[in-house]
PDB file of N, CA and C in Angstrom:
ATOM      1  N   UNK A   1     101.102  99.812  93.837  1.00  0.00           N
ATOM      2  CA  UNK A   1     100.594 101.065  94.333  1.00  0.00           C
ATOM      3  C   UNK A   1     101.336 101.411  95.619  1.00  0.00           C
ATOM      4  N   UNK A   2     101.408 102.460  95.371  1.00  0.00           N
ATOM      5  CA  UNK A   2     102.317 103.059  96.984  1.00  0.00           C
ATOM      6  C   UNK A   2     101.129 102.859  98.369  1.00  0.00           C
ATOM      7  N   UNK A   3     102.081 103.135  99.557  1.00  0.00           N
ATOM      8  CA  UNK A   3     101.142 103.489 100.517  1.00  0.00           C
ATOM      9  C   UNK A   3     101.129 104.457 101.380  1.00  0.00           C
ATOM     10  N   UNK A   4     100.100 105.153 100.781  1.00  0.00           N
ATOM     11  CA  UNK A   4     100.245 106.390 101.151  1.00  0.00           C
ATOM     12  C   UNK A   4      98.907 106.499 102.499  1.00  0.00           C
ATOM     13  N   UNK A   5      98.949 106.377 103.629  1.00  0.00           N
ATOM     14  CA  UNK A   5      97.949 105.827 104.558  1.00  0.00           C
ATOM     15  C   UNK A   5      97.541 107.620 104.905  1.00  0.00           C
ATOM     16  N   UNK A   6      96.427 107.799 105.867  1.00  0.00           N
ATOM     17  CA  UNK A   6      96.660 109.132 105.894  1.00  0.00           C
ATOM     18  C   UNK A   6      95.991 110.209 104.753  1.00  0.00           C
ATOM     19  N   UNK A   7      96.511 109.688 103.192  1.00  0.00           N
ATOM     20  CA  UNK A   7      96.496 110.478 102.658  1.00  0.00           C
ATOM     21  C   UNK A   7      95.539 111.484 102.386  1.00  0.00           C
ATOM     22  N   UNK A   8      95.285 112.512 102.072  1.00  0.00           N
ATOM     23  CA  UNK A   8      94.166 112.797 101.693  1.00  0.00           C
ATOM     24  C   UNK A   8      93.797 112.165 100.016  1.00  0.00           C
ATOM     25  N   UNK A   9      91.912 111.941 100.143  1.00  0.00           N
ATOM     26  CA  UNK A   9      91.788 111.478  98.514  1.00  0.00           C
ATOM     27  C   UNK A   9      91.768 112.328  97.691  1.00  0.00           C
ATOM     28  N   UNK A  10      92.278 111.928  96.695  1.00  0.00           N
ATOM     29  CA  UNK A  10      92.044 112.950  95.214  1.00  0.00           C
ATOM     30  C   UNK A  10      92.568 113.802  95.313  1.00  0.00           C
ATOM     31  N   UNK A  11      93.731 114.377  95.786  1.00  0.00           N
ATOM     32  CA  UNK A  11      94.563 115.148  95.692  1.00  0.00           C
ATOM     33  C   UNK A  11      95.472 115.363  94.453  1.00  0.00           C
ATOM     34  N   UNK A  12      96.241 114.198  93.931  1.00  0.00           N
ATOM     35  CA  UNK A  12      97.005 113.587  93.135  1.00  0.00           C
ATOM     36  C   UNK A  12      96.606 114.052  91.695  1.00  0.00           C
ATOM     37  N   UNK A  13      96.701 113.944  90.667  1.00  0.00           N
ATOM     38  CA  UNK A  13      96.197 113.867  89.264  1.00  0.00           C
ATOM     39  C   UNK A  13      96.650 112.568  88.370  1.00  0.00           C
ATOM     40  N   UNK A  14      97.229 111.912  89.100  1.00  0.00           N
ATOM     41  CA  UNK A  14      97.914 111.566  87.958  1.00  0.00           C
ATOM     42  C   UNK A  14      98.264 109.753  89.313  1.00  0.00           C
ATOM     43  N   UNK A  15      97.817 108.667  88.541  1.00  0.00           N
ATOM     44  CA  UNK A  15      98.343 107.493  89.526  1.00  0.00           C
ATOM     45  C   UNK A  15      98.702 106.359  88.590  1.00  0.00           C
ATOM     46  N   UNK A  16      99.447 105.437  88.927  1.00  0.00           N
ATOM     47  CA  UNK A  16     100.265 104.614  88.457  1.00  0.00           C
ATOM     48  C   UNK A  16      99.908 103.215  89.331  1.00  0.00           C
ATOM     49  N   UNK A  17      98.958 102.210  88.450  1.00  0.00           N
ATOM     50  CA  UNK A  17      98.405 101.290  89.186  1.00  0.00           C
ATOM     51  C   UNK A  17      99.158 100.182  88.496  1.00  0.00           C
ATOM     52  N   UNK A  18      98.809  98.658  89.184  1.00  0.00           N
ATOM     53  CA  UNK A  18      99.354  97.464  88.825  1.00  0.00           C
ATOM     54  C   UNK A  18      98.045  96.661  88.695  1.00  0.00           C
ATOM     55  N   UNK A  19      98.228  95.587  87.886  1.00  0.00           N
ATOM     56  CA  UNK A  19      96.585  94.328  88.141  1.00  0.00           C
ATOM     57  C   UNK A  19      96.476  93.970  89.419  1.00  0.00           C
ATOM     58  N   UNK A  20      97.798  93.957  90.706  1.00  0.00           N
ATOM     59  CA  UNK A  20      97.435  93.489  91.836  1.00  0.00           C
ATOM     60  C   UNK A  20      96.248  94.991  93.065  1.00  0.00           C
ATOM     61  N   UNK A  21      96.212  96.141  92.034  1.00  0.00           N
ATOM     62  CA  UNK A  21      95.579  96.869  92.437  1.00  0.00           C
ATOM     63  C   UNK A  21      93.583  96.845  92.222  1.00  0.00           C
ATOM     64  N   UNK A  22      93.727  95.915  90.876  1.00  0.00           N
ATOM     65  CA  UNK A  22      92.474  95.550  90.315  1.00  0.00           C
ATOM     66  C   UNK A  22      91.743  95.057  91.614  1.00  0.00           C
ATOM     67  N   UNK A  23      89.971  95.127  91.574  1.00  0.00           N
ATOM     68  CA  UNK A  23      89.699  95.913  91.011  1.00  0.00           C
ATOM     69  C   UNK A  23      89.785  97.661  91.406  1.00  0.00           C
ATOM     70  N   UNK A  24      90.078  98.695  90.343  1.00  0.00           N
ATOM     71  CA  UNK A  24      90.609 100.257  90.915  1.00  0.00           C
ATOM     72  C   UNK A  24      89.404 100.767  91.021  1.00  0.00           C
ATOM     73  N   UNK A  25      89.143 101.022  92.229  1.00  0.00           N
ATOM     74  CA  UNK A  25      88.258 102.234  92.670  1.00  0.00           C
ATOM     75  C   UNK A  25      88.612 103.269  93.111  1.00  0.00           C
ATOM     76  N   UNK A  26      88.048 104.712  92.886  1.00  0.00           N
ATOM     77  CA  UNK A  26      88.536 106.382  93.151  1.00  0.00           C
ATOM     78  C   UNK A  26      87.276 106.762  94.040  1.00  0.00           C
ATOM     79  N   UNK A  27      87.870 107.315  94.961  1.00  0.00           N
ATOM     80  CA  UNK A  27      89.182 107.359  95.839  1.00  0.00           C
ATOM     81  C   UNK A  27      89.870 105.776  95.811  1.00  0.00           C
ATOM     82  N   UNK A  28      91.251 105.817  95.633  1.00  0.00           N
ATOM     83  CA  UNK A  28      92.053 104.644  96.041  1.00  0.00           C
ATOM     84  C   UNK A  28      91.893 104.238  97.690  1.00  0.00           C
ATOM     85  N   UNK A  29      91.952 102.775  97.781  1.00  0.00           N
ATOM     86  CA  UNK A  29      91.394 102.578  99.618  1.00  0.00           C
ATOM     87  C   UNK A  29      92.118 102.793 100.575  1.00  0.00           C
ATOM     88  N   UNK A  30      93.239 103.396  99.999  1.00  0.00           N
ATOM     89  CA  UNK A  30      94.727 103.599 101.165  1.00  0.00           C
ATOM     90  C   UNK A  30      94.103 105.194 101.821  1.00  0.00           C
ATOM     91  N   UNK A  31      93.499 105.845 100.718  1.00  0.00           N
ATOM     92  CA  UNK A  31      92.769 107.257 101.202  1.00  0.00           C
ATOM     93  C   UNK A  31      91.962 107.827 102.171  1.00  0.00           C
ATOM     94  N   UNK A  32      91.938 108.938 102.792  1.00  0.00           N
ATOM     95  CA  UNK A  32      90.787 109.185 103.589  1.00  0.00           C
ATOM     96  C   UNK A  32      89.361 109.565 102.657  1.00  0.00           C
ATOM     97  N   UNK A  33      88.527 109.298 103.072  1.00  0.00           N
ATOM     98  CA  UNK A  33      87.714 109.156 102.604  1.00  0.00           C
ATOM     99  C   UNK A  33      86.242 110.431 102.394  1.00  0.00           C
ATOM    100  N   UNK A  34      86.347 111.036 103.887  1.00  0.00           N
ATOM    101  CA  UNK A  34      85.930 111.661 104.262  1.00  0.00           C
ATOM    102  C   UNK A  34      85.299 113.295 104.028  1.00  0.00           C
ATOM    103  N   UNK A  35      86.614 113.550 102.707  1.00  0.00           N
ATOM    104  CA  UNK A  35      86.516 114.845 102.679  1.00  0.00           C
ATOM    105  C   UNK A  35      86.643 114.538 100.607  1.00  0.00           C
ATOM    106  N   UNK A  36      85.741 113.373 100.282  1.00  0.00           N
ATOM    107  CA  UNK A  36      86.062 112.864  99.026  1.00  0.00           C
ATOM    108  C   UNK A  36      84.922 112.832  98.447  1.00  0.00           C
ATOM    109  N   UNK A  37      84.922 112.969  96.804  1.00  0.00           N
ATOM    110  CA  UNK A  37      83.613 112.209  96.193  1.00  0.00           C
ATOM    111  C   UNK A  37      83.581 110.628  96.554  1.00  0.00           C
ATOM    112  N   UNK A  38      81.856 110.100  96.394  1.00  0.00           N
ATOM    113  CA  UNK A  38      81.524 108.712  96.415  1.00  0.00           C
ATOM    114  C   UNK A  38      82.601 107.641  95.767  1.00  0.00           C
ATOM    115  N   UNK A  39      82.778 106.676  96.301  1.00  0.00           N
ATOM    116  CA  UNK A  39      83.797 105.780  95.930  1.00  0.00           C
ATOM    117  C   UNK A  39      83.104 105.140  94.121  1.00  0.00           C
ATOM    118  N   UNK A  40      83.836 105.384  93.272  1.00  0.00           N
ATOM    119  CA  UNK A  40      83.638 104.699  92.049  1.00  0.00           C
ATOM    120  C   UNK A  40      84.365 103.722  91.426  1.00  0.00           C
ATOM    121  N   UNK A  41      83.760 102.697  90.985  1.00  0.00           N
ATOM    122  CA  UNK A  41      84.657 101.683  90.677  1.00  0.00           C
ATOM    123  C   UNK A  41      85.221 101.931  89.010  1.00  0.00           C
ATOM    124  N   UNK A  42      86.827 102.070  88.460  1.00  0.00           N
ATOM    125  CA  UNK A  42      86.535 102.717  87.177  1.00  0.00           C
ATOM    126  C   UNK A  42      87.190 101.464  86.304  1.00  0.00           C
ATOM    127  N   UNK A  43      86.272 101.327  85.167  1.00  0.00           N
ATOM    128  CA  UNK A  43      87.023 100.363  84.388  1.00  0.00           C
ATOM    129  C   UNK A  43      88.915 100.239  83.181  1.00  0.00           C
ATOM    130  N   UNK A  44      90.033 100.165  84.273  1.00  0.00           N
ATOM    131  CA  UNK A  44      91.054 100.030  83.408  1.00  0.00           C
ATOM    132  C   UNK A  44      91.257  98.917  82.714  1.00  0.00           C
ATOM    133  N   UNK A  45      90.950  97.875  82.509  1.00  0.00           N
ATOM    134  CA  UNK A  45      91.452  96.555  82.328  1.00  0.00           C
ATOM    135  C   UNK A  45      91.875  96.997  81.298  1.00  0.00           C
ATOM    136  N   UNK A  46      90.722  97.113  80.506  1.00  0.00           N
ATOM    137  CA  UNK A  46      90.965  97.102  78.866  1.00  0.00           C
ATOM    138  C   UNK A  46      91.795  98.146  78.075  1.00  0.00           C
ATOM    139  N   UNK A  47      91.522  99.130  78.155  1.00  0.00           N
ATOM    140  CA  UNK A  47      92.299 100.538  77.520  1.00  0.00           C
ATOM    141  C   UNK A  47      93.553 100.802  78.446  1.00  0.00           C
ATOM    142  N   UNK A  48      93.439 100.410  79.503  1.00  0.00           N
ATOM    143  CA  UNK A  48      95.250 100.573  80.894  1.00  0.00           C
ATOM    144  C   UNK A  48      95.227 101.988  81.093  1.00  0.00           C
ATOM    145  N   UNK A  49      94.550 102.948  80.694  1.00  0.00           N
ATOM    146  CA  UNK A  49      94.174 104.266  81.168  1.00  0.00           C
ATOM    147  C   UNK A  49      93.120 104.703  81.461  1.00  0.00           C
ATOM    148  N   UNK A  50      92.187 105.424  82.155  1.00  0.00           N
ATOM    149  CA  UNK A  50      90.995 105.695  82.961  1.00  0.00           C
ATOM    150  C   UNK A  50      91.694 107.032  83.278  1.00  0.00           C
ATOM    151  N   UNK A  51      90.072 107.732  83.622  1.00  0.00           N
ATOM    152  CA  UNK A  51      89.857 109.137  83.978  1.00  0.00           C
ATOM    153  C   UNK A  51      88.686 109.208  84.857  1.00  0.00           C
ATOM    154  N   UNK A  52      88.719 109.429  86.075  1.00  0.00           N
ATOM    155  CA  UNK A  52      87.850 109.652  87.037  1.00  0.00           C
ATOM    156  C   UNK A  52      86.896 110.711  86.765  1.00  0.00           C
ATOM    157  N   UNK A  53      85.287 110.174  86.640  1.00  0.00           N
ATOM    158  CA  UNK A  53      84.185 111.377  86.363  1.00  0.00           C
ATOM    159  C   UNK A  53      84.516 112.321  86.855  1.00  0.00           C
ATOM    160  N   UNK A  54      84.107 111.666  88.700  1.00  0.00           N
ATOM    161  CA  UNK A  54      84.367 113.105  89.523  1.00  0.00           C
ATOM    162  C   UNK A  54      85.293 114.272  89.408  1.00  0.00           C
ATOM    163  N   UNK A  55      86.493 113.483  89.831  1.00  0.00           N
ATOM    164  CA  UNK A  55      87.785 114.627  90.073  1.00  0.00           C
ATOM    165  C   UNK A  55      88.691 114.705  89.016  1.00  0.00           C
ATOM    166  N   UNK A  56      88.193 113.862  87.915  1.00  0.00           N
ATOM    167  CA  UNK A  56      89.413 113.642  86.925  1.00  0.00           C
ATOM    168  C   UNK A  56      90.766 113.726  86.819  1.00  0.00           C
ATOM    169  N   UNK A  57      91.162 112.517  88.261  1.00  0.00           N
ATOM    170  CA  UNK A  57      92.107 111.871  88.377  1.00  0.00           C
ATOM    171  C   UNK A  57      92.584 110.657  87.192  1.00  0.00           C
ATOM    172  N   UNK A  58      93.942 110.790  86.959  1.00  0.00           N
ATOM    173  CA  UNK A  58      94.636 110.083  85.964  1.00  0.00           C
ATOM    174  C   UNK A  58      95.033 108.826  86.144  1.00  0.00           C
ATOM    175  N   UNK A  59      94.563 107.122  85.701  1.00  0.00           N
ATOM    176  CA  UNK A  59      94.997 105.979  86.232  1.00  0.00           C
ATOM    177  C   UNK A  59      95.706 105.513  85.498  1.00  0.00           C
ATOM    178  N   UNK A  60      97.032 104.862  85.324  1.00  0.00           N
ATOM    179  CA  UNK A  60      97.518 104.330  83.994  1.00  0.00           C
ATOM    180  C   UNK A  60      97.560 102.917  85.104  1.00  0.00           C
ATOM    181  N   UNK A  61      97.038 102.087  84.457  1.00  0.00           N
ATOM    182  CA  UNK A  61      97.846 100.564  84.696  1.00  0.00           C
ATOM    183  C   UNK A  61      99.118 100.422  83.907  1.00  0.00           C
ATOM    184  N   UNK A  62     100.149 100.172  85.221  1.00  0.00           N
ATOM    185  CA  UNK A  62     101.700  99.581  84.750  1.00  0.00           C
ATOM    186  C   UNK A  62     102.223  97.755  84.562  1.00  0.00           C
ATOM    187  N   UNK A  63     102.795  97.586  83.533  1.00  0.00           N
ATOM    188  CA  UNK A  63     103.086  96.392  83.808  1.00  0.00           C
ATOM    189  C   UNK A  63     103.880  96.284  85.073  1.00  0.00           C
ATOM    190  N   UNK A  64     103.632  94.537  85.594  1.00  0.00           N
ATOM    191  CA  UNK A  64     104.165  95.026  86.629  1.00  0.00           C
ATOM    192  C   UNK A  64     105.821  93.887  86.805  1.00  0.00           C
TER     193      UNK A  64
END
């Protein structure tokens, strides 16, 4: 995962995670937080793609 410090959350659509990112919660924790929906923990393990309730942000787990 990049580091994007600063960032604002949920901006993005679309993110590109690794297992060393496990476990993935949205907002990602590099994010501000502040101006975000509640932090959710979303399950990729199994399917390697996820879709965030809230903002329906895009997660693919990458090999890494």
């Amino acid at each position: 995962m990049q580091n994007t410090n600063n960032q604002q959350a949920c901006t993005k659509r679309y993110y590109e995670v690794t297992r060393a990112d496990l476990p993935l919660c949205c907002p990602l924790p590099d994010q501000r937080l502040w101006d975000a929906h509640p932090r959710v923990y979303l399950p990729i393990a199994e399917e390697g793609r996820v879709v965030c309730p809230y903002c329906e942000a895009e997660y693919v787990l990458k090999d890494e």
